[in-house]
Protein backbone atom coordinates (compact mmCIF):
# COMPACT_ATOMS: atom_id res chain seq x y z
CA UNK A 1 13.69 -6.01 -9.81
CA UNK A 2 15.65 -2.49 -10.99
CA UNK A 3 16.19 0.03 -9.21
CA UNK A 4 14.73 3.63 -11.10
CA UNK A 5 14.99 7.41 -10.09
CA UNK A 6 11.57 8.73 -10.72
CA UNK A 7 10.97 12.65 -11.16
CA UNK A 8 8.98 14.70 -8.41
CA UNK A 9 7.74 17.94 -8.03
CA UNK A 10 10.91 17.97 -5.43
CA UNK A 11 13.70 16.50 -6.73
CA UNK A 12 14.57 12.87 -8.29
CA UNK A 13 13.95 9.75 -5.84
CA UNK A 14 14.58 6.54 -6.83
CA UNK A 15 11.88 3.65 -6.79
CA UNK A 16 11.74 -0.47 -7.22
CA UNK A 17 10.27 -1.19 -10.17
CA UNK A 18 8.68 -4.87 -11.24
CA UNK A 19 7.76 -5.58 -14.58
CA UNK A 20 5.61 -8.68 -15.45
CA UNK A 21 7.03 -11.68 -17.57
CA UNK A 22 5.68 -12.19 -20.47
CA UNK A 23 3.03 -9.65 -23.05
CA UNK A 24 1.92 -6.34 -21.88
CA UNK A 25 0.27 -3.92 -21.15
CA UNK A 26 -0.59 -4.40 -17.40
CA UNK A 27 -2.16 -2.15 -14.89
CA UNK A 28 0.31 -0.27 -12.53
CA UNK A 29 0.44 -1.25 -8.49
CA UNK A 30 1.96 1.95 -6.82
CA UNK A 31 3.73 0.20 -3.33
CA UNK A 32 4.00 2.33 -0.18
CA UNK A 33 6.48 0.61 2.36
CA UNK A 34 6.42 0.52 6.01
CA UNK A 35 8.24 2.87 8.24
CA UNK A 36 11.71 0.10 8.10
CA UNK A 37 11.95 1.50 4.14
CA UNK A 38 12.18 -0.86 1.16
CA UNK A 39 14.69 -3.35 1.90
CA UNK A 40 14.55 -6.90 1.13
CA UNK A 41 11.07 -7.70 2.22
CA UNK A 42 9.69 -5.06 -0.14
CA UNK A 43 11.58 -6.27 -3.14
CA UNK A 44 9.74 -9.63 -2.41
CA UNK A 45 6.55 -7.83 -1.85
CA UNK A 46 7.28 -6.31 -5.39
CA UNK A 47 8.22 -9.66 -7.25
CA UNK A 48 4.88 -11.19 -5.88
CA UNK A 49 2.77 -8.11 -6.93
CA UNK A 50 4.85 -8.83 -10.99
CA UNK A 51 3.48 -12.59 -10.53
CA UNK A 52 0.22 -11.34 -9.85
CA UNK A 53 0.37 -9.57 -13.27
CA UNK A 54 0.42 -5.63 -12.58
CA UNK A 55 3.62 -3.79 -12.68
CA UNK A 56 5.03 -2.39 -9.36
CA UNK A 57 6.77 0.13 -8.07
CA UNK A 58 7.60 1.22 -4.14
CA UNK A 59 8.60 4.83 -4.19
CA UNK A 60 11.49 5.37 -1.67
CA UNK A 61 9.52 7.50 1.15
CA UNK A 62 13.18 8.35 2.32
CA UNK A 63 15.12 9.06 -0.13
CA UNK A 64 15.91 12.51 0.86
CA UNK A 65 18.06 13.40 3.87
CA UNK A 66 19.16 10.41 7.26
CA UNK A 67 16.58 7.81 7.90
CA UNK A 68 15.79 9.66 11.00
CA UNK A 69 15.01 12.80 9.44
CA UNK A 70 12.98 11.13 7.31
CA UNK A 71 11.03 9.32 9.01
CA UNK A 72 9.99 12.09 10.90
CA UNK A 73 9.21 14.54 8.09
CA UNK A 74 7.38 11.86 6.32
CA UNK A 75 5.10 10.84 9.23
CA UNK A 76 4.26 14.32 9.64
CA UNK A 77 3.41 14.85 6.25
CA UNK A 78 1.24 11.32 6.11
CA UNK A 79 -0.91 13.15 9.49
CA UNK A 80 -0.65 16.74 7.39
CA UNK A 81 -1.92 14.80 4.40
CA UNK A 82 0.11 16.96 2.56
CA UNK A 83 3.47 17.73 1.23
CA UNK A 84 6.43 16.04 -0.22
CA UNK A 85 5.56 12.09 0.38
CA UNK A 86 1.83 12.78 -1.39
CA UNK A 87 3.61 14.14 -3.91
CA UNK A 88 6.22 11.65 -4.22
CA UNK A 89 3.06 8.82 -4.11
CA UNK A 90 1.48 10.94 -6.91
CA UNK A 91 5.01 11.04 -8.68
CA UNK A 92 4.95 7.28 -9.10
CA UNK A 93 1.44 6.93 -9.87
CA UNK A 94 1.95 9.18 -13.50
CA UNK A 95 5.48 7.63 -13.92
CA UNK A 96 3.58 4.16 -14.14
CA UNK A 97 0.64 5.77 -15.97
CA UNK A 98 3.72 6.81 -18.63
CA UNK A 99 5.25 3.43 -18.83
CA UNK A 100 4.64 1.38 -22.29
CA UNK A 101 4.30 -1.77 -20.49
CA UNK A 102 1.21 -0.05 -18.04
CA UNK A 103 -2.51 -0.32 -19.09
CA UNK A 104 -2.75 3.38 -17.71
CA UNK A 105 -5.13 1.91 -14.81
CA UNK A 106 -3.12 2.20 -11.44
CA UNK A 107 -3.47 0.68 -7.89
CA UNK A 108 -2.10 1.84 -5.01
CA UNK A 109 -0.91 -0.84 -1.93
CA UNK A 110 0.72 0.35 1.47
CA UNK A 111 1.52 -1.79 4.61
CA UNK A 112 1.70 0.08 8.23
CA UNK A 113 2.53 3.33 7.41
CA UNK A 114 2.07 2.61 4.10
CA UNK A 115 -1.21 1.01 4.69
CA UNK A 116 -2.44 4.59 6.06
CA UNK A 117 -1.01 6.33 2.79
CA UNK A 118 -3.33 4.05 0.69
CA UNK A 119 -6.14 5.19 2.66
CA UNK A 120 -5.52 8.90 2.59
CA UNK A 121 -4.15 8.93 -1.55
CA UNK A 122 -7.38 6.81 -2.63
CA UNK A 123 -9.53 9.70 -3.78
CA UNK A 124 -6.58 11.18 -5.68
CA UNK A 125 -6.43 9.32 -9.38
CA UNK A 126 -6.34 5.49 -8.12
CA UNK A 127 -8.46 2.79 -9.77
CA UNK A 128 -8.17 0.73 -6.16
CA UNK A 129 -6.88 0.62 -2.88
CA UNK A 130 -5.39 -2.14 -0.87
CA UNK A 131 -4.54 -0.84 2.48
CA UNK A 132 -2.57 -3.52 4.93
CA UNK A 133 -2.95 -2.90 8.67
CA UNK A 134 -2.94 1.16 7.54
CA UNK A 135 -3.81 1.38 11.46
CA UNK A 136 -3.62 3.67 13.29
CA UNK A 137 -6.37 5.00 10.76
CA UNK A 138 -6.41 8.50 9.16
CA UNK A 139 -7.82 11.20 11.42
CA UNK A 140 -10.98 13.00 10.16
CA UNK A 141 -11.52 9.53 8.43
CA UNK A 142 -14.87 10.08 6.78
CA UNK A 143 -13.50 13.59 5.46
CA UNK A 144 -9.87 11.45 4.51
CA UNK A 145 -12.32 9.04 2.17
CA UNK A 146 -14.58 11.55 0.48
CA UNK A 147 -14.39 10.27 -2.95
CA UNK A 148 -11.99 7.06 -2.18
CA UNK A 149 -11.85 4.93 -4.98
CA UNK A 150 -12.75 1.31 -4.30
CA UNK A 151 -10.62 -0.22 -1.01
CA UNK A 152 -9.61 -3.46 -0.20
CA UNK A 153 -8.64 -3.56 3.59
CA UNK A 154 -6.65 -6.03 5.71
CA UNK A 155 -6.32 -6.05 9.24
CA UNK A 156 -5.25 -8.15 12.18
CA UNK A 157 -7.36 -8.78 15.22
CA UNK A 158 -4.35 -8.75 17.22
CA UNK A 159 -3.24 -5.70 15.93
CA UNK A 160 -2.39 -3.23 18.99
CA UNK A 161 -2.38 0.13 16.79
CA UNK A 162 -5.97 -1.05 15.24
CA UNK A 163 -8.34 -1.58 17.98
CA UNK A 164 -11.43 -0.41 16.46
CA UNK A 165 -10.25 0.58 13.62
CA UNK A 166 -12.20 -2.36 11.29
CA UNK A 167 -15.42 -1.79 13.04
CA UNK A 168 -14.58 2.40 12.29
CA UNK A 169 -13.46 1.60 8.73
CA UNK A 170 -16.07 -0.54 7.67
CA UNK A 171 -19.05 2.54 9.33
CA UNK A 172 -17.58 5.12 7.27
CA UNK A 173 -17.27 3.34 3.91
CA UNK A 174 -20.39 2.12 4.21
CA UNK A 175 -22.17 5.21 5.24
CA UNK A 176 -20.45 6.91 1.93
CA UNK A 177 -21.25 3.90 -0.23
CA UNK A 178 -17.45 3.22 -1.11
CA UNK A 179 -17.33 -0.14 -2.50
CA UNK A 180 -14.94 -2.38 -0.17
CA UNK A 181 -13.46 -5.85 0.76
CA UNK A 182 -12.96 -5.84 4.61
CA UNK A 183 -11.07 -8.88 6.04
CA UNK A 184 -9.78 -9.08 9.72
CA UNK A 185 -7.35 -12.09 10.51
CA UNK A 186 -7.73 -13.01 13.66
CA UNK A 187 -4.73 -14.23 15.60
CA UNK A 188 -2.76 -12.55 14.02
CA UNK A 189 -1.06 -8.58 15.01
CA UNK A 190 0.13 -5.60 13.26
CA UNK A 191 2.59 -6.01 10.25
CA UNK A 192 1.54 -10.04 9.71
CA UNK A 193 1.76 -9.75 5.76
CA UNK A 194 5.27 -8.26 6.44
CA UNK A 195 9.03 -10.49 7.44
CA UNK A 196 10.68 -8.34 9.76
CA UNK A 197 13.37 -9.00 11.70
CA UNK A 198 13.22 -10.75 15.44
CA UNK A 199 9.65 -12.65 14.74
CA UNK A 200 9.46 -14.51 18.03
CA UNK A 201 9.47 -11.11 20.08
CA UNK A 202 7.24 -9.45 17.19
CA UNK A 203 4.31 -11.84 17.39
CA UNK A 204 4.65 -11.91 21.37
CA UNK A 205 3.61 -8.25 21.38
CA UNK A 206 0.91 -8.37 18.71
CA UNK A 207 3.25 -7.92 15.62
CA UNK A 208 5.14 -10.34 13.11
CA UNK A 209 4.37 -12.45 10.13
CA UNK A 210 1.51 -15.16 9.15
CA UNK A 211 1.83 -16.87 6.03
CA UNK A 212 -1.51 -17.67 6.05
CA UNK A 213 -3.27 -14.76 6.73
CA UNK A 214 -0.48 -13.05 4.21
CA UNK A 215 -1.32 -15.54 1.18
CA UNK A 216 -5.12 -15.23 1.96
CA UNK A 217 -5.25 -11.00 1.81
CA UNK A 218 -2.92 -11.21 -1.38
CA UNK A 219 -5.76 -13.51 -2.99
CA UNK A 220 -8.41 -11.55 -2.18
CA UNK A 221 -6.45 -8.27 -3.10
CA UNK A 222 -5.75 -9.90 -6.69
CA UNK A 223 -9.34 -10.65 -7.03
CA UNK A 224 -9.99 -7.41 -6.05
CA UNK A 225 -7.50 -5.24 -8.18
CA UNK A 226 -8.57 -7.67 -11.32
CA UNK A 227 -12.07 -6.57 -10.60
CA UNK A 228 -11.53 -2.40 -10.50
CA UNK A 229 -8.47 -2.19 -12.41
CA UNK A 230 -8.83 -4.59 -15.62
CA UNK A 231 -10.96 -7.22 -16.59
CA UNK A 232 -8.63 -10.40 -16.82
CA UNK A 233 -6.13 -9.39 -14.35
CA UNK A 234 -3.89 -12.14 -13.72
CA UNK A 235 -5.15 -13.81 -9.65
């Protein structure tokens, strides 16, 4: 894992960036962490997506400004679906797209808050989208996916923030025709693919982590991305 400083339309923000082992070119995985930030969790969450075979890189969402401020501006933006995080997201898409070691074909992958991003940047220049728990969904969701690439969506049946949301996600796509993989884990809450800290208290009130459920989605989103972003893609 290195740590980059990527180029936007406003300003330089730096990004984690995973390159494969071994002989390129790989397609690009564009990772948008939760609202905690990219700490440790996401550098694993990057190492694992490397494994897999695609390059990846999490944008820091709050790189500009306290964590507070932030995290405020950016969840505003993400409802706004517009403004500096999209164009941050976008930022990190073309700096992959530029990268030697990229195939050019780029994925985009977002847990929680990140989860929603995926949902609302997959009509804008991604070859796939793997949205974790990206609950609660996008407002105006039909109007959100109007030209969504192809999504591969996780969510947990105990998932407090996503009651309804599978049975609303899976309507719209299919009324559109968007091509999808729709899992929900049941047992298991909000942020499951995700190791946060205080566990026992998370999974109490419908959050925390399940390795199962965690290794399961990351098969199926593998299988998935080697599907709609290269044929051969390392699962």
């Amino acid at each position: 894992m290195t740590t980059i400083e990527i180029d936007t339309p406003d300003g330089p923000i730096d990004a984690l960036l995973d390159v494969p082992q071994g002989q390129g070119p790989w397609p690009g995985v564009v990772v948008i962490h939760d609202a905690f930030g990219y700490g440790r969790d996401k550098q694993a969450t990057n190492a694992r997506i490397a494994r897999g075979g695609y390059v990846a890189l999490t944008p820091n969402m709050y790189a500009r400004g306290g964590r507070i401020r932030c995290i405020t501006r950016v969840m505003r933006e993400m409802q706004a679906q517009r403004g500096r995080a999209l164009n941050d997201i976008l930022a990190a898409r073309d700096y992959l797209k530029a990268m030697p070691e990229c195939s050019g074909q780029v994925g985009i992958a977002g847990f929680c808050m990140g989860g929603h991003f995926a949902l609302v940047m997959s009509p804008k220049g991604f070859g796939a989208s793997a949205p974790f728990y990206g609950t609660p969904l996008p407002r105006n969701l039909d109007k959100t996916l109007d030209g969504a690439c192809p999504i591969v969506a996780s969510f947990g049946g105990r998932d407090p923030l996503g009651r309804g949301a599978p049975e609303k996600f899976r309507e719209v796509t299919e009324a559109k025709h968007i091509t999808t993989d729709t899992k929900v884990y049941p047992g298991v809450g909000h942020s499951f693919a995700n190791t946060l800290p205080a566990q026992p208290l998370l999974r109490i009130t419908g959050f925390g982590y399940d390795q199962a459920a965690t290794d399961d989605a990351w098969n199926r989103v593998f299988a998935f991305f080697g599907e709609h972003l290269a044929a051969g893609a390392a699962t």
